[in-house]
PDB file of N, CA and C in Angstrom:
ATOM      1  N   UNK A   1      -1.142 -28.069 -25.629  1.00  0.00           N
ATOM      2  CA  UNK A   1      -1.697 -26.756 -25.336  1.00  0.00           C
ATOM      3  C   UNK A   1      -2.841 -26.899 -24.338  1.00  0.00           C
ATOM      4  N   UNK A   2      -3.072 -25.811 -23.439  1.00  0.00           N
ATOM      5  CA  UNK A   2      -3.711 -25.616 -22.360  1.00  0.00           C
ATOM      6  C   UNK A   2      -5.227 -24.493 -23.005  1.00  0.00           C
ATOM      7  N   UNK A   3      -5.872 -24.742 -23.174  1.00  0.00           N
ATOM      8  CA  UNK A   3      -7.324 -23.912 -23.531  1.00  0.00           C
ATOM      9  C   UNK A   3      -7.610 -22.563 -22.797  1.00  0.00           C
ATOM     10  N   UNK A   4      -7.196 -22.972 -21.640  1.00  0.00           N
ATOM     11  CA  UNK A   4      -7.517 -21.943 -20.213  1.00  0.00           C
ATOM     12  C   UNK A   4      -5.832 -21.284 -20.233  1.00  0.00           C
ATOM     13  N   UNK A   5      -5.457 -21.479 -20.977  1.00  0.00           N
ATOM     14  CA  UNK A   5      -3.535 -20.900 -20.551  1.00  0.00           C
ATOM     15  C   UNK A   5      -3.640 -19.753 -21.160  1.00  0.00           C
ATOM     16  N   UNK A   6      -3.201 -18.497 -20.773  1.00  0.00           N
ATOM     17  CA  UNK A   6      -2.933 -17.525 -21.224  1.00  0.00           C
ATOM     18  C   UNK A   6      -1.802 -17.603 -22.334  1.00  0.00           C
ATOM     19  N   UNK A   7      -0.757 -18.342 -21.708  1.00  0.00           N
ATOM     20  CA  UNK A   7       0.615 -17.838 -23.043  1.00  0.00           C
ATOM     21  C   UNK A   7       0.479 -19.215 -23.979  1.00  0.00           C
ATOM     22  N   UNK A   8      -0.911 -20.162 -23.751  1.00  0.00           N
ATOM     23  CA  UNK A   8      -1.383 -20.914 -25.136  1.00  0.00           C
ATOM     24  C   UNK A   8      -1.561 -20.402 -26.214  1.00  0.00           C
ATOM     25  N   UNK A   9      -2.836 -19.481 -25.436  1.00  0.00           N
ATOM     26  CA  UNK A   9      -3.579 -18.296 -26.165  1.00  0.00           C
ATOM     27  C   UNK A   9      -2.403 -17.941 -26.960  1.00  0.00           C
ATOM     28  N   UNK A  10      -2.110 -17.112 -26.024  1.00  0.00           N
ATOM     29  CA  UNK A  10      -0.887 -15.799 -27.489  1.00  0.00           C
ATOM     30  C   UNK A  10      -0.169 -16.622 -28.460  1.00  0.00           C
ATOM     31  N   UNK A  11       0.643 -18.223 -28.680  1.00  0.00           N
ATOM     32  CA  UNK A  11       1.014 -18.778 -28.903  1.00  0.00           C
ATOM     33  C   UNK A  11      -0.281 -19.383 -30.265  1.00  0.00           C
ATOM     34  N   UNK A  12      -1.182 -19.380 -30.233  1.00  0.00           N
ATOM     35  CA  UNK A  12      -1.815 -19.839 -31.207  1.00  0.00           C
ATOM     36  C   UNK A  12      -2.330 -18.661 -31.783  1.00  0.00           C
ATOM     37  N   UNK A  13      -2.415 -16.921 -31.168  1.00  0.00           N
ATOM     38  CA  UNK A  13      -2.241 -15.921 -31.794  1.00  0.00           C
ATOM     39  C   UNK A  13      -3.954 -15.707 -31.437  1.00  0.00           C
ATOM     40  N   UNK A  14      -4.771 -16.241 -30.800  1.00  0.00           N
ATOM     41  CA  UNK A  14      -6.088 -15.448 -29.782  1.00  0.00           C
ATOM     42  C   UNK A  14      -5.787 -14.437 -29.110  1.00  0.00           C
ATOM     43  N   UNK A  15      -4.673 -14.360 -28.544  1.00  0.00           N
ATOM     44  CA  UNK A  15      -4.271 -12.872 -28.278  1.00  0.00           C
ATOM     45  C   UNK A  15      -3.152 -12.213 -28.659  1.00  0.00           C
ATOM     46  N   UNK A  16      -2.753 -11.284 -28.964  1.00  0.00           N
ATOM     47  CA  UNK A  16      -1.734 -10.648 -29.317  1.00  0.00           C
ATOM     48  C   UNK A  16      -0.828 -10.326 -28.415  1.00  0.00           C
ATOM     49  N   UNK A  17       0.345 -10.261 -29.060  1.00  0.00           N
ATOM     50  CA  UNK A  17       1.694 -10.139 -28.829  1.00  0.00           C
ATOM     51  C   UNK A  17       2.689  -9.350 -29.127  1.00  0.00           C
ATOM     52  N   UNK A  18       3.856  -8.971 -28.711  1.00  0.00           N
ATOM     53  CA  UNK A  18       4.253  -7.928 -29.532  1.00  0.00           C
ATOM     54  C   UNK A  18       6.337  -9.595 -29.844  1.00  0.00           C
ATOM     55  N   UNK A  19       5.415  -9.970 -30.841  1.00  0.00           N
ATOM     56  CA  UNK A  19       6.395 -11.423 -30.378  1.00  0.00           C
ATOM     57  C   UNK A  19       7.906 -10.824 -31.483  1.00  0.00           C
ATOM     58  N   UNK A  20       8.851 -11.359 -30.624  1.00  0.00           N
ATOM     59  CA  UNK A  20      10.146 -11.343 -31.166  1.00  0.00           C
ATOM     60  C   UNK A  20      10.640 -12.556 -31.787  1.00  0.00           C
ATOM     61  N   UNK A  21      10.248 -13.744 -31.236  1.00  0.00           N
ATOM     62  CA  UNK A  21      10.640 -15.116 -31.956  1.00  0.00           C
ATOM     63  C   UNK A  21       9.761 -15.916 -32.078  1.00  0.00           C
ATOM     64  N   UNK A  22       9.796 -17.163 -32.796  1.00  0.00           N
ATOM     65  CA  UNK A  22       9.254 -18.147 -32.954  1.00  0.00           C
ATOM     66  C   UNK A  22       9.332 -19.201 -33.667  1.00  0.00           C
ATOM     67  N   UNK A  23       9.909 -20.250 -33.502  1.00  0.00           N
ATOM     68  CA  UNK A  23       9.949 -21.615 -34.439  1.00  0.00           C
ATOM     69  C   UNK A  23       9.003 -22.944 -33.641  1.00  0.00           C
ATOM     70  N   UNK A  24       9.792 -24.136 -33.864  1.00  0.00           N
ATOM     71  CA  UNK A  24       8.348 -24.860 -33.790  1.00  0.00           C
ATOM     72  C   UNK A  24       8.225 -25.811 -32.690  1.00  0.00           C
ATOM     73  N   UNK A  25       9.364 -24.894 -31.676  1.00  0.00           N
ATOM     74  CA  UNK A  25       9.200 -25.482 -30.435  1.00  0.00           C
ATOM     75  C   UNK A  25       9.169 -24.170 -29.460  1.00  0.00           C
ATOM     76  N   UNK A  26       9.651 -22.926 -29.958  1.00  0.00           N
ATOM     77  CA  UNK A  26       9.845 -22.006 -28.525  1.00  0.00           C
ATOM     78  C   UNK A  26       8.873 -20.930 -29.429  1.00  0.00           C
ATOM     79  N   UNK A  27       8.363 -19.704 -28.824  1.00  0.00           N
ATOM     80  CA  UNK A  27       8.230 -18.280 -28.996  1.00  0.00           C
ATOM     81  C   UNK A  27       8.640 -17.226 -27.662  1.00  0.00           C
ATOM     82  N   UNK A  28       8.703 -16.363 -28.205  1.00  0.00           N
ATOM     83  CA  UNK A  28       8.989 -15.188 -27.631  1.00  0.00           C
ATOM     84  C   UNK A  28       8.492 -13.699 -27.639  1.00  0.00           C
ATOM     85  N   UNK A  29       8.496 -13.483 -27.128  1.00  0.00           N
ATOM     86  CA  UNK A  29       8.301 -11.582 -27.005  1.00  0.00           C
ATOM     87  C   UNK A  29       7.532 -10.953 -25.642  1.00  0.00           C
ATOM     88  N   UNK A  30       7.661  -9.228 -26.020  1.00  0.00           N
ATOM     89  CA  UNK A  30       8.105  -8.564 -25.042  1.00  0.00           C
ATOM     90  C   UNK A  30       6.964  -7.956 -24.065  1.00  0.00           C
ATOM     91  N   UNK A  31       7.466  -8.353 -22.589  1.00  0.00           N
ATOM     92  CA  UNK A  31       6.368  -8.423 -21.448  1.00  0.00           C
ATOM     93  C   UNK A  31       6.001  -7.375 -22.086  1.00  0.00           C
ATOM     94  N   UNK A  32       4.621  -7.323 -21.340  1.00  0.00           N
ATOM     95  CA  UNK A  32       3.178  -5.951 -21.242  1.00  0.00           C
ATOM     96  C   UNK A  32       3.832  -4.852 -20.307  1.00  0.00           C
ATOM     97  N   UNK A  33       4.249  -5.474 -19.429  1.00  0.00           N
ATOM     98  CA  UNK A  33       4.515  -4.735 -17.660  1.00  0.00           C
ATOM     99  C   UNK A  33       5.900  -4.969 -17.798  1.00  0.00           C
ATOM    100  N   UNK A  34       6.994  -4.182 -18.168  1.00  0.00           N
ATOM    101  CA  UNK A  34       8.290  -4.304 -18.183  1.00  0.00           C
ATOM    102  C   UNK A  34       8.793  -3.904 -16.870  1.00  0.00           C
ATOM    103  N   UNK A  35       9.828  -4.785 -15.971  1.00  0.00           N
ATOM    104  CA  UNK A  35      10.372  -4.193 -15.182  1.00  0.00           C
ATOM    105  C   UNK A  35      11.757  -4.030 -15.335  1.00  0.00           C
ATOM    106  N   UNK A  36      12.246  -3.759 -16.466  1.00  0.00           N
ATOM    107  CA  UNK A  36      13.579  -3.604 -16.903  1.00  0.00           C
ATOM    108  C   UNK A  36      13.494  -2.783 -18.336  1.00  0.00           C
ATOM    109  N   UNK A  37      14.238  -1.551 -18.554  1.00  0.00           N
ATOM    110  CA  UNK A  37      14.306  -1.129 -20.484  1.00  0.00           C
ATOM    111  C   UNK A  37      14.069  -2.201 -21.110  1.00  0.00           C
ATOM    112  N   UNK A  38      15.067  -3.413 -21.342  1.00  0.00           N
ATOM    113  CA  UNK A  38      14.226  -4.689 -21.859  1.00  0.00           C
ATOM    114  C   UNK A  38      14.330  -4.951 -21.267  1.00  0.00           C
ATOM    115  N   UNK A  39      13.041  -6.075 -21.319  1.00  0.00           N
ATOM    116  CA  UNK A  39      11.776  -7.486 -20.701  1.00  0.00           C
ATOM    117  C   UNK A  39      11.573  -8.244 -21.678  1.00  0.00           C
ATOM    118  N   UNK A  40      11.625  -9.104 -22.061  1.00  0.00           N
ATOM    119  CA  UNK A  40      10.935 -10.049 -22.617  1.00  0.00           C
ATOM    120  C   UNK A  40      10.872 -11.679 -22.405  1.00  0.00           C
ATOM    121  N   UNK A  41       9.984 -12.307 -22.583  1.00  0.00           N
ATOM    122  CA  UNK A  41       9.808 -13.948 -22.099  1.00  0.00           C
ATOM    123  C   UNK A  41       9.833 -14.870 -23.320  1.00  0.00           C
ATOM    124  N   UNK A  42      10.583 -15.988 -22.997  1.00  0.00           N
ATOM    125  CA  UNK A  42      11.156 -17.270 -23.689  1.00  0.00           C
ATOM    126  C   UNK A  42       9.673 -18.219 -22.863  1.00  0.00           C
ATOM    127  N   UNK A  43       8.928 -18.536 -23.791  1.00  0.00           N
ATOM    128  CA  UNK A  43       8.448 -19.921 -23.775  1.00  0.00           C
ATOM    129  C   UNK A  43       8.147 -21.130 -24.435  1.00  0.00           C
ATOM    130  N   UNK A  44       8.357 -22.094 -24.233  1.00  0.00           N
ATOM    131  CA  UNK A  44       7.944 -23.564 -25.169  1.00  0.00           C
ATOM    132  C   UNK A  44       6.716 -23.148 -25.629  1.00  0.00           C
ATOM    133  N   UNK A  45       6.588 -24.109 -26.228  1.00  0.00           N
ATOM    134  CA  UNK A  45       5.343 -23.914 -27.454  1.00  0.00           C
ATOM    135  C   UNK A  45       4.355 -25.393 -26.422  1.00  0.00           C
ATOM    136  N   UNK A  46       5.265 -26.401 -25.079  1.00  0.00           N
ATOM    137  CA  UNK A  46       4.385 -26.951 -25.091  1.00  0.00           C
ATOM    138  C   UNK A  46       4.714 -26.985 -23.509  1.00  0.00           C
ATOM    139  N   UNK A  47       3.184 -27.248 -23.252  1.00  0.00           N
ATOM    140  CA  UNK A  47       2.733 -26.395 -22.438  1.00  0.00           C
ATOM    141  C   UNK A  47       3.151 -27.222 -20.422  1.00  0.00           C
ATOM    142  N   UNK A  48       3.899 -26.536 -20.373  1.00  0.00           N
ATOM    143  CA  UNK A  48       4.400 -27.150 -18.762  1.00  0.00           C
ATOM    144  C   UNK A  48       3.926 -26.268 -17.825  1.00  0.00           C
ATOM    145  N   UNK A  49       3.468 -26.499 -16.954  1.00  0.00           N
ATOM    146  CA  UNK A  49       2.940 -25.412 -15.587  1.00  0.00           C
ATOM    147  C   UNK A  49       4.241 -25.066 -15.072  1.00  0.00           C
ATOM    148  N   UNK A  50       5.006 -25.020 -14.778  1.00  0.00           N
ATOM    149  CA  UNK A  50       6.271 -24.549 -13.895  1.00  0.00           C
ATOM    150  C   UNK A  50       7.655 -25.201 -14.143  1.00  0.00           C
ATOM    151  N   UNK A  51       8.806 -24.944 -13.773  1.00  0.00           N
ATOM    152  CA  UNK A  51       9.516 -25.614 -13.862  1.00  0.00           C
ATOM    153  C   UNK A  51       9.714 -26.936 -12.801  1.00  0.00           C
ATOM    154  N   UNK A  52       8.667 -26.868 -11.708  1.00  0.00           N
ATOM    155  CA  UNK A  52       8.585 -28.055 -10.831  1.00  0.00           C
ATOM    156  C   UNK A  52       7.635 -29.098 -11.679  1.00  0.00           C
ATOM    157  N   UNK A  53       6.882 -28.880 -12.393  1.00  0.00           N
ATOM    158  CA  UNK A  53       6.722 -29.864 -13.351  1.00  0.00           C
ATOM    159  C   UNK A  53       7.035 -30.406 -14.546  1.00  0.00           C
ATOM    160  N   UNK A  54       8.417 -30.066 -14.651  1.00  0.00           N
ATOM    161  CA  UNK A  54       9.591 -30.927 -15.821  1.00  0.00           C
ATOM    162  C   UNK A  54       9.446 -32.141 -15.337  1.00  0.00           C
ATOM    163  N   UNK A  55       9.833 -32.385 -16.571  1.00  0.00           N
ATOM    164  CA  UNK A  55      10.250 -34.248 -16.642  1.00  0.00           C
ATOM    165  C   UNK A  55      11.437 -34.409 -17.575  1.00  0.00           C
ATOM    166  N   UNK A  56      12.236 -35.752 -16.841  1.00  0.00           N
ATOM    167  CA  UNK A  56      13.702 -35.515 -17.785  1.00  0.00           C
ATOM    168  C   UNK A  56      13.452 -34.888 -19.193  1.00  0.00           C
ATOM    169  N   UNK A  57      12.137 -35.438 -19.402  1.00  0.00           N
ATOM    170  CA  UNK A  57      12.320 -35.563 -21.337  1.00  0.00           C
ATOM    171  C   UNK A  57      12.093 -33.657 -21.841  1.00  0.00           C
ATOM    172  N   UNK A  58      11.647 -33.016 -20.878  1.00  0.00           N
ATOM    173  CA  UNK A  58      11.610 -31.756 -20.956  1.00  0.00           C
ATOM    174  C   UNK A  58      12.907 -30.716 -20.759  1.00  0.00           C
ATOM    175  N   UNK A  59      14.319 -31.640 -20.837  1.00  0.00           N
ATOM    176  CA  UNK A  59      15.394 -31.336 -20.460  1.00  0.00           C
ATOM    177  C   UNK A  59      15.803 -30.365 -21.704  1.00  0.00           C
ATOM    178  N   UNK A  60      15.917 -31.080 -22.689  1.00  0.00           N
ATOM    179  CA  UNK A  60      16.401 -30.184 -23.957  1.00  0.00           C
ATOM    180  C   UNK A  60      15.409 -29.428 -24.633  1.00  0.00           C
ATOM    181  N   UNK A  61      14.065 -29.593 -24.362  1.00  0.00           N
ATOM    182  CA  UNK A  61      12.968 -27.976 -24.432  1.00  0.00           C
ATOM    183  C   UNK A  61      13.539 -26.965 -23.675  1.00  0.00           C
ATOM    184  N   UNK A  62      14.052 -26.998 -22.356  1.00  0.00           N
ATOM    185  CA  UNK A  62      14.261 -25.884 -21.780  1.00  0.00           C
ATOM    186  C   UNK A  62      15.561 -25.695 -21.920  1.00  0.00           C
ATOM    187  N   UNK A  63      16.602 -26.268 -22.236  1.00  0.00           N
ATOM    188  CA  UNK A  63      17.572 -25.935 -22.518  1.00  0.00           C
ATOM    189  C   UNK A  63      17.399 -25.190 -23.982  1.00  0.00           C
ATOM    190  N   UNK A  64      16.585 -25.528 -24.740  1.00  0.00           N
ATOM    191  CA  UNK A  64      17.070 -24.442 -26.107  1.00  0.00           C
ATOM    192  C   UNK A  64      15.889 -23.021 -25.999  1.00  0.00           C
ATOM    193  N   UNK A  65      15.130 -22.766 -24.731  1.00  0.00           N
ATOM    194  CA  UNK A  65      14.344 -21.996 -24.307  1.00  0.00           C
ATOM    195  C   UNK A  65      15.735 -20.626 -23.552  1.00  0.00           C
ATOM    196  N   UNK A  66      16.803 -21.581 -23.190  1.00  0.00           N
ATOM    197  CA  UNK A  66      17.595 -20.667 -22.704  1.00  0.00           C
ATOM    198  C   UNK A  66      18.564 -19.993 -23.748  1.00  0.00           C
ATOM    199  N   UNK A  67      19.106 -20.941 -24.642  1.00  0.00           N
ATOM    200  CA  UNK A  67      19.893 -20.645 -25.635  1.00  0.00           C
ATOM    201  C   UNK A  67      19.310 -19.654 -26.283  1.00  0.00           C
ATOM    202  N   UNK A  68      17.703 -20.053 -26.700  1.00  0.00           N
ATOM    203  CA  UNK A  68      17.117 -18.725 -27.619  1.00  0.00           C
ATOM    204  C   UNK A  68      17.402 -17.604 -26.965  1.00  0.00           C
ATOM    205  N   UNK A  69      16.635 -17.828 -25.406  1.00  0.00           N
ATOM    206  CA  UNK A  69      16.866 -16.359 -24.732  1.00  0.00           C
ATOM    207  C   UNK A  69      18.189 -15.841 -24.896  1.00  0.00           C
ATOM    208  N   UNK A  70      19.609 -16.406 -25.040  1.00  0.00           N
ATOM    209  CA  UNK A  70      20.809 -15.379 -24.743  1.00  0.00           C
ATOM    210  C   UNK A  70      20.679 -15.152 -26.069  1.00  0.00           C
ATOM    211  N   UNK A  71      20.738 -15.418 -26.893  1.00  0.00           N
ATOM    212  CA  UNK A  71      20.862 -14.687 -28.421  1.00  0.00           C
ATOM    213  C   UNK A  71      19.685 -14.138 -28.772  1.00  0.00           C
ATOM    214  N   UNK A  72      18.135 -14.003 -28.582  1.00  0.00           N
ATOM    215  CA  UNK A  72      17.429 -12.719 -28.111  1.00  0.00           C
ATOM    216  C   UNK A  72      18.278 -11.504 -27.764  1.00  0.00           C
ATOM    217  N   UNK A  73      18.988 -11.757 -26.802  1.00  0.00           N
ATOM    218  CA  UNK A  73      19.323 -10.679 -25.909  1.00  0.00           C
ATOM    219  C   UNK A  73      20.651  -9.861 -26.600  1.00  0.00           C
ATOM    220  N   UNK A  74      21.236 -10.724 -27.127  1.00  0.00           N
ATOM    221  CA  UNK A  74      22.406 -10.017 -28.353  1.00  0.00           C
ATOM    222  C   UNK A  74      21.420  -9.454 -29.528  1.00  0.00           C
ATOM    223  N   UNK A  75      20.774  -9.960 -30.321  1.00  0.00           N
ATOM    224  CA  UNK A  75      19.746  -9.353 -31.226  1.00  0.00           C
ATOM    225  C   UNK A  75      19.221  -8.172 -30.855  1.00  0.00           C
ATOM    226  N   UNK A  76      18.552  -8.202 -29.719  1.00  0.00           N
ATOM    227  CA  UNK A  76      17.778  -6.771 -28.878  1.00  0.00           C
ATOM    228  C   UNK A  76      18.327  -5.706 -28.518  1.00  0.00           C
ATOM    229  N   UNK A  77      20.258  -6.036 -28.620  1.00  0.00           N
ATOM    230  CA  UNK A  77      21.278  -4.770 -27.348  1.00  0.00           C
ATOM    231  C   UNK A  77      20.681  -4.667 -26.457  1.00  0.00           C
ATOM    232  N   UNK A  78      20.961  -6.123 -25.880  1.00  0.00           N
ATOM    233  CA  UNK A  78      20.987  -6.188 -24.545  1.00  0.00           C
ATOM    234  C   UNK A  78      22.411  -6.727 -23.929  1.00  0.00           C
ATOM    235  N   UNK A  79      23.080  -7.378 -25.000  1.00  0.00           N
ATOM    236  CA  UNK A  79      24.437  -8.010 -25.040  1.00  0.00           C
ATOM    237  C   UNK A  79      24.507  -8.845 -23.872  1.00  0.00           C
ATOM    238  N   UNK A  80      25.638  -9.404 -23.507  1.00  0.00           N
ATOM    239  CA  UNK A  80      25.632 -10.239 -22.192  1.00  0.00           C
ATOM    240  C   UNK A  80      25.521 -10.151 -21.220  1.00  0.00           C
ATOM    241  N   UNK A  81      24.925  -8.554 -20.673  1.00  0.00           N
ATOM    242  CA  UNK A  81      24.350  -8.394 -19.194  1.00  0.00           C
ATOM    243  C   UNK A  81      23.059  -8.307 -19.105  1.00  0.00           C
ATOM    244  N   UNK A  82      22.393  -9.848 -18.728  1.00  0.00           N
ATOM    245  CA  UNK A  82      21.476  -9.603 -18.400  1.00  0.00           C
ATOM    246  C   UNK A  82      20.912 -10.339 -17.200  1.00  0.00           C
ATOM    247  N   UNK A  83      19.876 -10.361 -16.828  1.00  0.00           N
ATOM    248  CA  UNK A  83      19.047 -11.574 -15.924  1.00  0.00           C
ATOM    249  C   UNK A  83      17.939 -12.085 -16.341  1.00  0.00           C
ATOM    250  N   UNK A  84      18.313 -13.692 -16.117  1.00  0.00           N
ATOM    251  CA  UNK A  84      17.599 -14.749 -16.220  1.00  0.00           C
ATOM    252  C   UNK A  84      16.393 -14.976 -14.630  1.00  0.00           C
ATOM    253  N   UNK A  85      15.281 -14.868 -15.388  1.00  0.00           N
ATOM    254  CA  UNK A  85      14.541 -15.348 -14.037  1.00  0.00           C
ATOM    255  C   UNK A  85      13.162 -16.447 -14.841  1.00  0.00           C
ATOM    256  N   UNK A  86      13.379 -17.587 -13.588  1.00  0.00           N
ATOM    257  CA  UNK A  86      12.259 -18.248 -13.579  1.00  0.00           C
ATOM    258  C   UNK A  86      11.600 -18.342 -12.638  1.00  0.00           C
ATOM    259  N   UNK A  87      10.236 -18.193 -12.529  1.00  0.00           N
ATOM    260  CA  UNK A  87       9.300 -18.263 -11.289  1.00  0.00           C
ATOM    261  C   UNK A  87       8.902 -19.536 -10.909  1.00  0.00           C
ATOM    262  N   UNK A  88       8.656 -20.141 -10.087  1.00  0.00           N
ATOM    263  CA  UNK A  88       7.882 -21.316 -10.043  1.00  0.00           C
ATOM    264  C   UNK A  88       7.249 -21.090  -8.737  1.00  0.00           C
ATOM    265  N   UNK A  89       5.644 -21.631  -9.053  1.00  0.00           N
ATOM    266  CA  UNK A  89       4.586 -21.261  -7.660  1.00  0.00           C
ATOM    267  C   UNK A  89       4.549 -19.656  -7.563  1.00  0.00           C
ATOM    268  N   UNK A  90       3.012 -19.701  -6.981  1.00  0.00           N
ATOM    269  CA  UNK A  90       2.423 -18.520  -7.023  1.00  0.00           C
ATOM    270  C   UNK A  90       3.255 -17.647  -5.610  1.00  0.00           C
ATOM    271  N   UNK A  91       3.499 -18.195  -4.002  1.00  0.00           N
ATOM    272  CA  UNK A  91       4.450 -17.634  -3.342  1.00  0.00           C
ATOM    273  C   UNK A  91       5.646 -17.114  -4.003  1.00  0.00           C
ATOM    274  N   UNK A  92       6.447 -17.449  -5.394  1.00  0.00           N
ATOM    275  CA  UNK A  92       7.453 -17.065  -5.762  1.00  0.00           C
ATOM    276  C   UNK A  92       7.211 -16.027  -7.028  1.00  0.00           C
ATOM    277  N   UNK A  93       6.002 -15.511  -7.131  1.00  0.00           N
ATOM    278  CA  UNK A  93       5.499 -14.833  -8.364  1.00  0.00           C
ATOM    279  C   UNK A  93       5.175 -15.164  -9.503  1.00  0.00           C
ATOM    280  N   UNK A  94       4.695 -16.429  -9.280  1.00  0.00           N
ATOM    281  CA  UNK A  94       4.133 -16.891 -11.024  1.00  0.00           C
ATOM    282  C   UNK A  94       3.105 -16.530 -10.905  1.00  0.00           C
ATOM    283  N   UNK A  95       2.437 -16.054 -12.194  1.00  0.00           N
ATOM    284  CA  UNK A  95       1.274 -15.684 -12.016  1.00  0.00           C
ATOM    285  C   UNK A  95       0.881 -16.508 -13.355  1.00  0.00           C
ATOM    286  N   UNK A  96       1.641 -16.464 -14.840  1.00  0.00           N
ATOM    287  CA  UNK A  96       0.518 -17.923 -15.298  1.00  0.00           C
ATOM    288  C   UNK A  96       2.012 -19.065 -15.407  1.00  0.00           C
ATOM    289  N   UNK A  97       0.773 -19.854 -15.259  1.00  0.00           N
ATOM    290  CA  UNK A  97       1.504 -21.420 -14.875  1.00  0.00           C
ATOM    291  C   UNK A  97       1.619 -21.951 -16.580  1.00  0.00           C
ATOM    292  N   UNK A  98       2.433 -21.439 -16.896  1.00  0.00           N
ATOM    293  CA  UNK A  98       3.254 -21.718 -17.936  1.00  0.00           C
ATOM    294  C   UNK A  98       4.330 -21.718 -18.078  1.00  0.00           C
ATOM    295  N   UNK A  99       5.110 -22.449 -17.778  1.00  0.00           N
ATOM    296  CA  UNK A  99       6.840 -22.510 -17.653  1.00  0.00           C
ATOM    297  C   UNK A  99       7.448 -21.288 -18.838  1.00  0.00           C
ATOM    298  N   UNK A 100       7.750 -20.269 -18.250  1.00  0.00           N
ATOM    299  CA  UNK A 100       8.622 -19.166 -19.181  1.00  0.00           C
ATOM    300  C   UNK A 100       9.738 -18.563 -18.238  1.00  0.00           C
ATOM    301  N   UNK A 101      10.785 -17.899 -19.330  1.00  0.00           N
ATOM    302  CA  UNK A 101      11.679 -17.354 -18.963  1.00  0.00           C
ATOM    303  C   UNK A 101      11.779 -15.905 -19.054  1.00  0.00           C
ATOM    304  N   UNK A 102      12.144 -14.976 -18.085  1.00  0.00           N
ATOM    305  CA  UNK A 102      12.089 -13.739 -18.644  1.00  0.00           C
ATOM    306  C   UNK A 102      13.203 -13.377 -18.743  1.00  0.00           C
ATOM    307  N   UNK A 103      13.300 -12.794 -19.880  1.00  0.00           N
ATOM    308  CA  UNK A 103      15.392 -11.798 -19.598  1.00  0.00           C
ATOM    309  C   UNK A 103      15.242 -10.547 -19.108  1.00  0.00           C
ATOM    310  N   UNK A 104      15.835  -9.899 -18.439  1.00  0.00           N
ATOM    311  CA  UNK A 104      15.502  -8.514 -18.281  1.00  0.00           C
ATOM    312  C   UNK A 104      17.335  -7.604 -18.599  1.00  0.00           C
ATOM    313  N   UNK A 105      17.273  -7.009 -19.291  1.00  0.00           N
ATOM    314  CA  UNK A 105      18.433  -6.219 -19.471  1.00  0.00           C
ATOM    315  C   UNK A 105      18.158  -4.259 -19.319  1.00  0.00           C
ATOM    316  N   UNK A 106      19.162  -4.345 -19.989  1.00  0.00           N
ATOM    317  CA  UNK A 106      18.762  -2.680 -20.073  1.00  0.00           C
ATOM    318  C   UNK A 106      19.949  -1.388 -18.847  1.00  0.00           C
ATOM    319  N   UNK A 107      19.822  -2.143 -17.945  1.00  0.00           N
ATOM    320  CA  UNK A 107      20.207  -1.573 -17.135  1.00  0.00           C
ATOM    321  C   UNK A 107      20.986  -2.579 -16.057  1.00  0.00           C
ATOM    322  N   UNK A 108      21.218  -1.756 -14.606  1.00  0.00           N
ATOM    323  CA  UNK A 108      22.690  -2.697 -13.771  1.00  0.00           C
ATOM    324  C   UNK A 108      21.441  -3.365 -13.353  1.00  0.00           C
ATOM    325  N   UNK A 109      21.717  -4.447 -12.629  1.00  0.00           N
ATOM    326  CA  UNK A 109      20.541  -5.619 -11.616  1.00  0.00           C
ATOM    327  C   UNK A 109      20.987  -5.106 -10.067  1.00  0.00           C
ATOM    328  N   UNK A 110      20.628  -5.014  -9.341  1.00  0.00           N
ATOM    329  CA  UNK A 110      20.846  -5.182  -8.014  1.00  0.00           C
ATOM    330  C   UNK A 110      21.280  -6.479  -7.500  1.00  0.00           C
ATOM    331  N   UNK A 111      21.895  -6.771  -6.367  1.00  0.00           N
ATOM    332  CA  UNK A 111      21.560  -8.081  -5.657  1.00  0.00           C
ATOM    333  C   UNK A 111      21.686  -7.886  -4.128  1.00  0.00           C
ATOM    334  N   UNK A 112      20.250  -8.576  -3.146  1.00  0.00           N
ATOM    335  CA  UNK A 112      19.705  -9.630  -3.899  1.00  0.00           C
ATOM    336  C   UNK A 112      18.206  -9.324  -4.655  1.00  0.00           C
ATOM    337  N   UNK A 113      17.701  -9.948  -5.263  1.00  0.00           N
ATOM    338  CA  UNK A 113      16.626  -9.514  -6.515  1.00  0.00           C
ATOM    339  C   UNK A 113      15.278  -9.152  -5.916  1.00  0.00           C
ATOM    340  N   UNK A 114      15.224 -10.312  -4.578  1.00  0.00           N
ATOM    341  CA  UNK A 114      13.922 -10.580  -4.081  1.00  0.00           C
ATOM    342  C   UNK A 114      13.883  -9.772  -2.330  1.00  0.00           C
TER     343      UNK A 114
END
């Protein structure tokens, strides 16, 4: 855990959440600023700045970061249309450097996103 990390914070429960999951490697729940009917973010419990700073051994953290997210998204009726986005770097819209996933469902996606 990161002291200065925002989604540490919510993760040890200094700030609140409106959280949908949690076991004892991932949590979850639903953005502040939704840009989709549902929003919500998949993150590890430990703490990576981006996905440019994985390391092999961070392979199967983020793989069951994704798994949670699609069955989130069946739980929520969001069913299997949704989008997966990860940010990495502040040019690409990260804004905290905490490796998370957001799903966004609800509605059709456009393409392209950006």
């Amino acid at each position: 855990m990161d002291n200065n990390c925002l989604f540490c914070k919510i993760i040890k429960g200094d700030i609140p959440s409106d959280k949908i999951y949690e076991d004892d490697d991932v949590f979850a729940f639903w953005d502040i600023a939704p840009q989709a009917p549902k929003h919500f973010l998949v993150i590890p419990k430990k703490h990576i700045s981006g996905p440019a700073a994985m390391t092999a051994e961070d392979e199967q953290l983020i793989g069951k970061v994704i798994r949670v997210g699609a069955e989130l998204a069946r739980r929520n009726d969001i069913g299997d249309n949704f989008r997966v986005v990860f940010n990495n770097g502040e040019g690409a819209g990260q804004t905290v450097f905490h490796i998370h996933m957001h799903i966004l469902g609800g509605r059709n996606m456009g393409w392209p996103p950006g």
